[in-house]
C-alpha atoms as a PDB file:
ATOM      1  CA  UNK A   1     -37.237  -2.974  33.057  1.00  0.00           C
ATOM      2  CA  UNK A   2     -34.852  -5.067  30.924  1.00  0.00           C
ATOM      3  CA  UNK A   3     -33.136  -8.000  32.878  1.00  0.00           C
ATOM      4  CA  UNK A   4     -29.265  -7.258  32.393  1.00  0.00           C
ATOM      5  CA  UNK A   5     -27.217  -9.892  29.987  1.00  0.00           C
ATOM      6  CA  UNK A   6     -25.946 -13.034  31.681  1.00  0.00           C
ATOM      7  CA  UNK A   7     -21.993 -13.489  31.548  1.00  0.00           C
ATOM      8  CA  UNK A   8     -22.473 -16.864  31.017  1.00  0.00           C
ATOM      9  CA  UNK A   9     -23.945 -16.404  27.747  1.00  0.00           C
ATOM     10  CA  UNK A  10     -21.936 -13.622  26.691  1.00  0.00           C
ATOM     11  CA  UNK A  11     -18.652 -15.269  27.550  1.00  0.00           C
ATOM     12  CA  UNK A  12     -16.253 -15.612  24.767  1.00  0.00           C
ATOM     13  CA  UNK A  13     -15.859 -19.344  23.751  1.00  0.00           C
ATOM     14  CA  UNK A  14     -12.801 -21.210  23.794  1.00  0.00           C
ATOM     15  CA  UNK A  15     -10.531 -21.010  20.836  1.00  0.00           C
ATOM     16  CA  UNK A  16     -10.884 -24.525  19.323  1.00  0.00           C
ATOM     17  CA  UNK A  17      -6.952 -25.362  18.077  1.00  0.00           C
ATOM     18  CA  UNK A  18      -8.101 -26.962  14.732  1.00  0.00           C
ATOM     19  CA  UNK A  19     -10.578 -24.166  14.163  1.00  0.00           C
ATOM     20  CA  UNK A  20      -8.963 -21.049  11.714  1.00  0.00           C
ATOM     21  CA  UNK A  21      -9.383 -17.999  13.643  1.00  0.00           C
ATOM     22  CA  UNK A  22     -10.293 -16.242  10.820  1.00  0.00           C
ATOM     23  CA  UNK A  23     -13.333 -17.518  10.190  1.00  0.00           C
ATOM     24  CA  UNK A  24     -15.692 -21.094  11.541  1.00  0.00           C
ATOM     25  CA  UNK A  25     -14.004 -23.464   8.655  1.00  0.00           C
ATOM     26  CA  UNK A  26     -11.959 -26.208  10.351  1.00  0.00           C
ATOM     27  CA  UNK A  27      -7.995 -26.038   9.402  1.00  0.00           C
ATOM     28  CA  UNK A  28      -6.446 -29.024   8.121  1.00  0.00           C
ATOM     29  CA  UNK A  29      -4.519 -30.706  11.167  1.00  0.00           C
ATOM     30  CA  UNK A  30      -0.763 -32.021   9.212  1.00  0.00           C
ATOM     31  CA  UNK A  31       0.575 -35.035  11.122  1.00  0.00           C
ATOM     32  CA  UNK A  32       2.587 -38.148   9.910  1.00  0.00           C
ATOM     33  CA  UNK A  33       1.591 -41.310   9.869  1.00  0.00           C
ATOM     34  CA  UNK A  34       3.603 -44.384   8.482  1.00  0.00           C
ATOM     35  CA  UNK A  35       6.428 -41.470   6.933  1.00  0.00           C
ATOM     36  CA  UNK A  36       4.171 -39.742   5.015  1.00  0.00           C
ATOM     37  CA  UNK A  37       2.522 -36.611   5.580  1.00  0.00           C
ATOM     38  CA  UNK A  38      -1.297 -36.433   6.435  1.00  0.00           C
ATOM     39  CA  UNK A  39      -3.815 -34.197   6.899  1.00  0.00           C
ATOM     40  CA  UNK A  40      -6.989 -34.192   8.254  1.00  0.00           C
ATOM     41  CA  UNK A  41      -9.619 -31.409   7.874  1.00  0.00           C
ATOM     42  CA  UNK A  42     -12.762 -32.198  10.314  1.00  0.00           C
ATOM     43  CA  UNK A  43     -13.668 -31.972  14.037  1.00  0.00           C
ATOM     44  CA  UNK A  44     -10.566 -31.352  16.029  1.00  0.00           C
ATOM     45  CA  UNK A  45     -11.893 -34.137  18.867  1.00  0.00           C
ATOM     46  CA  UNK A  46     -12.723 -36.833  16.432  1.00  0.00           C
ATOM     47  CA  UNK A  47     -10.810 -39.948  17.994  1.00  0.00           C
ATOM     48  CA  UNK A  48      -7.948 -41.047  16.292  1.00  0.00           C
ATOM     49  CA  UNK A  49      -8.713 -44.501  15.962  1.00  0.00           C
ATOM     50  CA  UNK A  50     -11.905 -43.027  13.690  1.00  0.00           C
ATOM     51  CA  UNK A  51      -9.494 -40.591  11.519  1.00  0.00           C
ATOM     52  CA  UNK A  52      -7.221 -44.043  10.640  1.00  0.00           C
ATOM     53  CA  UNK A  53      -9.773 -46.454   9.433  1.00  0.00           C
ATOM     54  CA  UNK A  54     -12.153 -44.208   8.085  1.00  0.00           C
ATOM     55  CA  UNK A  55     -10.559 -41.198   6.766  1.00  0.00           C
ATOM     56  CA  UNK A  56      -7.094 -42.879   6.045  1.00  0.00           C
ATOM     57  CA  UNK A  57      -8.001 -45.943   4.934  1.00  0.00           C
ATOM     58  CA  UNK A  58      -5.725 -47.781   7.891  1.00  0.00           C
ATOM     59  CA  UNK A  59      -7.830 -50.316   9.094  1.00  0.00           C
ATOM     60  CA  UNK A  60      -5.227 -52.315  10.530  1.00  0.00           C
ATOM     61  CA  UNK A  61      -5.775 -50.938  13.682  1.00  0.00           C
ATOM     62  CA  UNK A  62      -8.723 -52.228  15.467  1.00  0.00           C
ATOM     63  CA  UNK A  63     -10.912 -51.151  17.966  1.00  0.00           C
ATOM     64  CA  UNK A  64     -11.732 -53.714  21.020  1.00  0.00           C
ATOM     65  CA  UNK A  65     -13.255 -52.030  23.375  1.00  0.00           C
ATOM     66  CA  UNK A  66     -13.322 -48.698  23.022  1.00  0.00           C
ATOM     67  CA  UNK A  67     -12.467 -47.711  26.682  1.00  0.00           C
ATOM     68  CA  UNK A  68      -8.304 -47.799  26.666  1.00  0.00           C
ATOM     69  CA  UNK A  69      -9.200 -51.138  28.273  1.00  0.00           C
ATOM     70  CA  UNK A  70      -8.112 -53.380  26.074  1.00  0.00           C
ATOM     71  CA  UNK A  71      -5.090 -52.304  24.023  1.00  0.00           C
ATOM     72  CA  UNK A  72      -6.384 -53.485  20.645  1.00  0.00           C
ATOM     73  CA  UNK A  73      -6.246 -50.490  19.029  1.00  0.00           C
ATOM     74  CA  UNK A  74      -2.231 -49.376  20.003  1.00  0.00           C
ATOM     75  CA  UNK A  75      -0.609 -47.454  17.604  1.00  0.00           C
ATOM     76  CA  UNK A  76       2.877 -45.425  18.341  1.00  0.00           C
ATOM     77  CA  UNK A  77       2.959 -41.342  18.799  1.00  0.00           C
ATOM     78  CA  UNK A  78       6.621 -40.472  18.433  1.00  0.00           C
ATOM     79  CA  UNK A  79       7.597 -43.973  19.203  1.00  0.00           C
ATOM     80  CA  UNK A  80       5.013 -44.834  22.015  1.00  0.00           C
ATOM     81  CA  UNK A  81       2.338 -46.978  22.592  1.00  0.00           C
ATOM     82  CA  UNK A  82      -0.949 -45.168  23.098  1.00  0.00           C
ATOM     83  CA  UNK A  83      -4.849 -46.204  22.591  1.00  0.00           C
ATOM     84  CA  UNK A  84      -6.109 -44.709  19.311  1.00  0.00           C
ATOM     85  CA  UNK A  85      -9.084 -44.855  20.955  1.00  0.00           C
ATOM     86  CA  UNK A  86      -8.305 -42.377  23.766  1.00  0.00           C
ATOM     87  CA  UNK A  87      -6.629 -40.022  21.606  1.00  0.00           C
ATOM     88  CA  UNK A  88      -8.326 -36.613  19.537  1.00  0.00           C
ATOM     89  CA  UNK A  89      -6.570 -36.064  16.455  1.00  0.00           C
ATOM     90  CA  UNK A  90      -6.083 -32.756  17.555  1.00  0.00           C
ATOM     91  CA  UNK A  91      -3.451 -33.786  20.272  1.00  0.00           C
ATOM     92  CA  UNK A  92      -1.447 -35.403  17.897  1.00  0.00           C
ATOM     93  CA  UNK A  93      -0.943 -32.407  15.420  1.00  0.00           C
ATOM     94  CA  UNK A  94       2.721 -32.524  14.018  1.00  0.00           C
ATOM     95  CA  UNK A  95       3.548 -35.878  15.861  1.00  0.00           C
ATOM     96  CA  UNK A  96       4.405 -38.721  13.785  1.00  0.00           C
ATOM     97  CA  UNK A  97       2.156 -42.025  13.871  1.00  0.00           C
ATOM     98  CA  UNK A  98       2.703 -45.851  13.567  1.00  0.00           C
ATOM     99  CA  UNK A  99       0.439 -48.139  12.741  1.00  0.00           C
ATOM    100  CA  UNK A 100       0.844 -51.925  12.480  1.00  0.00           C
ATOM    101  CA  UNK A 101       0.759 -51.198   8.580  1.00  0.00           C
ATOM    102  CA  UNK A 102       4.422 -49.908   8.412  1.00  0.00           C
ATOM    103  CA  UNK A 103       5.729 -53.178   9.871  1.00  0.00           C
ATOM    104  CA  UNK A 104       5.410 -55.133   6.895  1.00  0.00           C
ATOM    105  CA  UNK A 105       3.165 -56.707   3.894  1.00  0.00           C
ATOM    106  CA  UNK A 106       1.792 -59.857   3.591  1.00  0.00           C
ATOM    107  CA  UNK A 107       4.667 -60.801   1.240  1.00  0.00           C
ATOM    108  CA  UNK A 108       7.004 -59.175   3.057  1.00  0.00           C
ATOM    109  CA  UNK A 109       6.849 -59.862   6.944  1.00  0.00           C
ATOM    110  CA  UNK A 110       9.174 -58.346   9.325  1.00  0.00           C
ATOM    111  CA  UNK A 111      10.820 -60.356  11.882  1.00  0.00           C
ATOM    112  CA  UNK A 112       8.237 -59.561  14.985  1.00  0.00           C
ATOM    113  CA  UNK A 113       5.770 -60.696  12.314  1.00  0.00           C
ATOM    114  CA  UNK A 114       7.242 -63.515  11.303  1.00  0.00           C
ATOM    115  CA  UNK A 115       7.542 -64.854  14.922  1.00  0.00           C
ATOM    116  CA  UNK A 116       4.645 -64.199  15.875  1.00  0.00           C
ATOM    117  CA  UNK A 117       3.208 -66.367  12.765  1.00  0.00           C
ATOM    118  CA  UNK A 118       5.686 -69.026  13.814  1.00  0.00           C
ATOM    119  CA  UNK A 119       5.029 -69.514  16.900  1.00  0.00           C
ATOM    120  CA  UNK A 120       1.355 -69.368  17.034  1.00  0.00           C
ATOM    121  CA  UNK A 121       0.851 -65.826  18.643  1.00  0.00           C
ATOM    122  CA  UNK A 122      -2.076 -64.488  16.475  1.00  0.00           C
ATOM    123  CA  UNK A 123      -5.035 -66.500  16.420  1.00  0.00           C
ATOM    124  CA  UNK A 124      -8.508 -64.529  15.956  1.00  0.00           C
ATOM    125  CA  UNK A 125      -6.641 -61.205  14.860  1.00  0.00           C
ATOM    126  CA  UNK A 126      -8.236 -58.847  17.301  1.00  0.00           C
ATOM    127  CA  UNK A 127      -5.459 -57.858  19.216  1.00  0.00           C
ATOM    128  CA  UNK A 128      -2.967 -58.936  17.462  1.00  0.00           C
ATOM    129  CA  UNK A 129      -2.012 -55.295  16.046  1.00  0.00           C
ATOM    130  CA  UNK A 130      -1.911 -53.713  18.954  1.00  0.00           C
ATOM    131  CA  UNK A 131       0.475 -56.654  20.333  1.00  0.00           C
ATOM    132  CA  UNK A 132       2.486 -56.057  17.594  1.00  0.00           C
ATOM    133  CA  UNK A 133       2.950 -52.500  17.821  1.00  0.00           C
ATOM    134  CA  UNK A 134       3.596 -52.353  21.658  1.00  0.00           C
ATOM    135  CA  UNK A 135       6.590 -55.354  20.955  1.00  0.00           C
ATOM    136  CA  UNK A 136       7.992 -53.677  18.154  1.00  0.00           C
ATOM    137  CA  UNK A 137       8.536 -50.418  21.043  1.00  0.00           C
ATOM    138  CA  UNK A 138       9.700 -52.582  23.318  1.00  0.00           C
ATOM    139  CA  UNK A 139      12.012 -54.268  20.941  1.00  0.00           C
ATOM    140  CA  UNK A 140      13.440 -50.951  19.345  1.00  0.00           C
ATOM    141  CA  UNK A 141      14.053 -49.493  23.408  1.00  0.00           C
ATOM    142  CA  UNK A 142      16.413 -52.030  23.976  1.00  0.00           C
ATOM    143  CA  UNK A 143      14.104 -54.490  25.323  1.00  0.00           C
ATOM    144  CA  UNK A 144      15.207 -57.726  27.056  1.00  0.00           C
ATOM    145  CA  UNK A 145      13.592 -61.517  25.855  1.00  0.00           C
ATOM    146  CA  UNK A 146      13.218 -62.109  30.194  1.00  0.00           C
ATOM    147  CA  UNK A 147       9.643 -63.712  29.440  1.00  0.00           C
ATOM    148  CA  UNK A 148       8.932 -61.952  32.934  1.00  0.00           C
ATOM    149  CA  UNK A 149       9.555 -58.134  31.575  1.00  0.00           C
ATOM    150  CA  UNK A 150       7.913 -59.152  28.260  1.00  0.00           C
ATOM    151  CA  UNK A 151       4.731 -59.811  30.023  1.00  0.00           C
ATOM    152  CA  UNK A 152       5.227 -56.783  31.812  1.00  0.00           C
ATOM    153  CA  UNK A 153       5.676 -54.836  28.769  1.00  0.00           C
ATOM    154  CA  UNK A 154       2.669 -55.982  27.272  1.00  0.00           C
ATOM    155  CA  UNK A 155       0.318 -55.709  30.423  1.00  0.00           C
ATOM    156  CA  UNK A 156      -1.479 -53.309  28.802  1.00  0.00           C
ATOM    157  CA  UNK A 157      -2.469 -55.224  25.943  1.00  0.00           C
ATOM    158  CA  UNK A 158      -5.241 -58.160  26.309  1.00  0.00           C
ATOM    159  CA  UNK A 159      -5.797 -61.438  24.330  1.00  0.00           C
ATOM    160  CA  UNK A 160      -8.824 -63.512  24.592  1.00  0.00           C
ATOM    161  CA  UNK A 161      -7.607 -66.497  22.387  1.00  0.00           C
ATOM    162  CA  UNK A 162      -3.938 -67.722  22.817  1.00  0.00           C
ATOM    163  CA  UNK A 163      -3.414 -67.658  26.670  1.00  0.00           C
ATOM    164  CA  UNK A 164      -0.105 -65.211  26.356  1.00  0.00           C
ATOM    165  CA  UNK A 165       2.597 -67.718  26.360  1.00  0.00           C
ATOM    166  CA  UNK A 166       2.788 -68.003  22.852  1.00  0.00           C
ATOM    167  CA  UNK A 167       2.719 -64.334  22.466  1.00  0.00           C
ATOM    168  CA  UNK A 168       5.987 -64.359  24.777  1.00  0.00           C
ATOM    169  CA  UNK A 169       7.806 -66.757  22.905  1.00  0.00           C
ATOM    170  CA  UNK A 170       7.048 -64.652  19.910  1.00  0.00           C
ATOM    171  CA  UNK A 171       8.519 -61.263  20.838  1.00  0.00           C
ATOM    172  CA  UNK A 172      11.305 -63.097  22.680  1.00  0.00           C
ATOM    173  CA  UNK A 173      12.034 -65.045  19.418  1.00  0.00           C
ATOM    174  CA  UNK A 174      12.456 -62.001  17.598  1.00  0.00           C
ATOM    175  CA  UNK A 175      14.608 -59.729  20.099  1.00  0.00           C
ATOM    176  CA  UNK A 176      17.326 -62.459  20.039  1.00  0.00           C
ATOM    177  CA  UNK A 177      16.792 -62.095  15.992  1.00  0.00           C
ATOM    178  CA  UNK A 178      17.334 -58.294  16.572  1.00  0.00           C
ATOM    179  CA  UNK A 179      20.392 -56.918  14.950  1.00  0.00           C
ATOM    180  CA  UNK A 180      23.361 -55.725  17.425  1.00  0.00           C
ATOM    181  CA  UNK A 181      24.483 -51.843  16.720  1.00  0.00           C
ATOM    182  CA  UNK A 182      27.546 -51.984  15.284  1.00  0.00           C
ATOM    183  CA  UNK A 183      29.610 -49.539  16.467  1.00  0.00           C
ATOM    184  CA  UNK A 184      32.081 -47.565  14.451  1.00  0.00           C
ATOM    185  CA  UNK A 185      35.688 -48.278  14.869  1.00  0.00           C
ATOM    186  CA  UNK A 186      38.040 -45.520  16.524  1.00  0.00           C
ATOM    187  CA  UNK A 187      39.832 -43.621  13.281  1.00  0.00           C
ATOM    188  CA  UNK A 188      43.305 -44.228  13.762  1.00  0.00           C
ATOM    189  CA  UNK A 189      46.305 -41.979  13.062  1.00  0.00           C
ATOM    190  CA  UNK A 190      48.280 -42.208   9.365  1.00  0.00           C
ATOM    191  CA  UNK A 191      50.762 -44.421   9.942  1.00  0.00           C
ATOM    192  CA  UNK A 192      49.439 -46.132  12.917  1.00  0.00           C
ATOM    193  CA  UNK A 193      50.034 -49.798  13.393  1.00  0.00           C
ATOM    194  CA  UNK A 194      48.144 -52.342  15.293  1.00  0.00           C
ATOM    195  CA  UNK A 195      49.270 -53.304  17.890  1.00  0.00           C
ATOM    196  CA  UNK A 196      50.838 -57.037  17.993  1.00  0.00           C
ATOM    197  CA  UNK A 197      49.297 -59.375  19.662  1.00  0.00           C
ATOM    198  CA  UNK A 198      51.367 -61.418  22.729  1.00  0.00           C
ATOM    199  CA  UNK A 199      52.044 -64.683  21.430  1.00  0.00           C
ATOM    200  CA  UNK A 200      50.663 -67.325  23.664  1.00  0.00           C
ATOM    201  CA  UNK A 201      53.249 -69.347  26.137  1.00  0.00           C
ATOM    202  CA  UNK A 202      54.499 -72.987  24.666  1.00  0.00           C
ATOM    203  CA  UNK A 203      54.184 -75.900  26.762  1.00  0.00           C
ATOM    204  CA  UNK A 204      58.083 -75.395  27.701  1.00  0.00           C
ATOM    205  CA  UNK A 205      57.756 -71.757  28.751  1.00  0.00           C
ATOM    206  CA  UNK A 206      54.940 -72.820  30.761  1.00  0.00           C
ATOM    207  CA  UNK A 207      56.762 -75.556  32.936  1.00  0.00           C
ATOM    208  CA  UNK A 208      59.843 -73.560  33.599  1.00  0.00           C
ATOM    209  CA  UNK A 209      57.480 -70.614  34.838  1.00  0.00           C
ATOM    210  CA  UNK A 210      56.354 -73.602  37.289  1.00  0.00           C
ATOM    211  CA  UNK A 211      59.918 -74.736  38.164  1.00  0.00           C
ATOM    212  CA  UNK A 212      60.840 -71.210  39.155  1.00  0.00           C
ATOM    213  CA  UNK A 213      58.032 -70.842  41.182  1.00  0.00           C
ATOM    214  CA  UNK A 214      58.429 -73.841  43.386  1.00  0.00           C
ATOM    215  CA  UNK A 215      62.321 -73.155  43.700  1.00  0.00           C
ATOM    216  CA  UNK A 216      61.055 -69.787  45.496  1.00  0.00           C
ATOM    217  CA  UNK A 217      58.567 -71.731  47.487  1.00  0.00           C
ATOM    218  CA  UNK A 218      60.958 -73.976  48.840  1.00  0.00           C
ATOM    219  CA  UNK A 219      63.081 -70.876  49.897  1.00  0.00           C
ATOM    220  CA  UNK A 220      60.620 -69.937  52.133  1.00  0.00           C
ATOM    221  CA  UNK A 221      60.674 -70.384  55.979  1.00  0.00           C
ATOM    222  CA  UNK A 222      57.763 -72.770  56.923  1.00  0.00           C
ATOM    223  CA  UNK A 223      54.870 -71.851  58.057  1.00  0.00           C
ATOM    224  CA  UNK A 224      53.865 -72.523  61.971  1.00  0.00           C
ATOM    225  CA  UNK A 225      50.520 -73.680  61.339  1.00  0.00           C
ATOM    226  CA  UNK A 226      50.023 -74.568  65.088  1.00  0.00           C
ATOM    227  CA  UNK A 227      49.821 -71.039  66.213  1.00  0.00           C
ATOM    228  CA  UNK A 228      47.791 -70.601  63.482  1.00  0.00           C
ATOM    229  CA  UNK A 229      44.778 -72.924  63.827  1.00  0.00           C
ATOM    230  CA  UNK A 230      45.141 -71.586  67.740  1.00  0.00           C
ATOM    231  CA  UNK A 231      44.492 -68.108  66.916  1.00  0.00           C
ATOM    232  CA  UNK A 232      41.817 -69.463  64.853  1.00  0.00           C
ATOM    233  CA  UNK A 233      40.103 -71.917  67.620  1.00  0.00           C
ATOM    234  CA  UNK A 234      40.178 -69.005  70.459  1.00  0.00           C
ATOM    235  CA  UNK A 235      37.266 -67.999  71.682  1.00  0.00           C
ATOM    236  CA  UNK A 236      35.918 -64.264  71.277  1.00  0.00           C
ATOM    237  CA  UNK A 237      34.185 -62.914  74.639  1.00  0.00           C
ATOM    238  CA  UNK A 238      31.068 -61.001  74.232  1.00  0.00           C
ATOM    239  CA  UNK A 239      29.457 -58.285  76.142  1.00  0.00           C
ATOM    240  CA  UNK A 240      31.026 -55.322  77.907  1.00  0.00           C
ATOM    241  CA  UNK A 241      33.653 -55.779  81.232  1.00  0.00           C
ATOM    242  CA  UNK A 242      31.855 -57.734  84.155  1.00  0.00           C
END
């Protein structure tokens, strides 16, 4: 007699997102990295850490330790910091990517970079990109230079070689160097005039404003200061009726 099939076998496998349904060729997953369109046409859970340096030529990004311990290998998905090398490059399909290569060139720093050259935060290099990219988020959210939130910010991130402080002084250096919004000014009406602006009191003006207030002063009837400091000195009983 013929043993019947076992469901576990027969079970229909799960559809694989970068896998065309139409057939067992892998579909190009389309993301954006640095502005420009990518695509990437191989196994939807290779890590995306791998798909940058290798298959993108990115290898700005480095990989410490491989675990999401370190924070080495930071990038930004739509603006936040993540481990590259947590990440398949099939969960990032259509989201836009930042790597420490669209800061700036070697001729060209930006201002993070530029601090963080000045004021000795990069030494051996490792983490250095990832320390870049998770200051430049904090710096574009509106971030603070309070050395306290700054470490905070970049608790995620470790650094065998500098000892943090200088790291600190770096980002803080370069979110008092970030430019203020400007904000637009309020359209005004055709024919609107500004409004003049109240001259400020002479020396004159200002005495005779002092003069009339000490002529009312002295109009006043005195104050009993006695009864005053009495109401002040008496004592308050405590407690409920005895």
């Amino acid at each position: 007699m013929r043993a019947p099939p076992n469901p576990a076998r027969t079970a229909t496998p799960p559809v694989d997102p970068a896998v065309d349904t139409a057939g067992s060729a892998p579909r190009p997953i389309a993301l954006i990295v640095n502005d420009r369109r990518r695509a990437f046409s191989g196994p939807a859970f290779r890590r995306l850490i791998d798909v940058l340096r290798e298959d993108f030529g990115l290898t700005g990004t480095k990989e410490g330790c491989g675990e999401g311990e370190c924070g080495a290998c930071t990038v930004l998905v739509d603006d936040v910091p993540v481990n590259s090398c947590l990440i398949p490059i099939c969960q990032v399909e259509g989201r836009s990517i930042r790597t420490v290569e669209s800061l700036g060139q070697p001729e060209a720093l930006n201002a993070l970079q530029q601090a963080f050259l000045a004021s000795g935060g990069a030494q051996c290099g490792i983490c250095t990109p990832g320390m870049l990219m998770t200051a430049t988020a904090w710096i574009e959210g509106g971030g603070s230079a309070d050395p306290a939130a700054i470490r905070a910010a970049l608790a995620g991130n470790l650094c065998r070689c500098t000892g943090y402080q200088h790291i600190v002084d770096a980002v803080a250096a370069a979110v008092r160097a970030r430019p203020r919004s400007r904000r637009r000014p309020r359209p005004r009406s055709p024919g609107a005039e500004t409004p003049a602006t109240p001259a400020t009191s002479t020396t004159g003006e200002a005495t005779e404003a002092r003069r009339t207030a000490a002529a009312k002063a002295a109009r006043r009837p005195p104050r009993d200061f006695s009864q005053q400091a009495a109401r002040k000195t008496r004592p308050t009983i405590k407690g409920g009726r005895g």
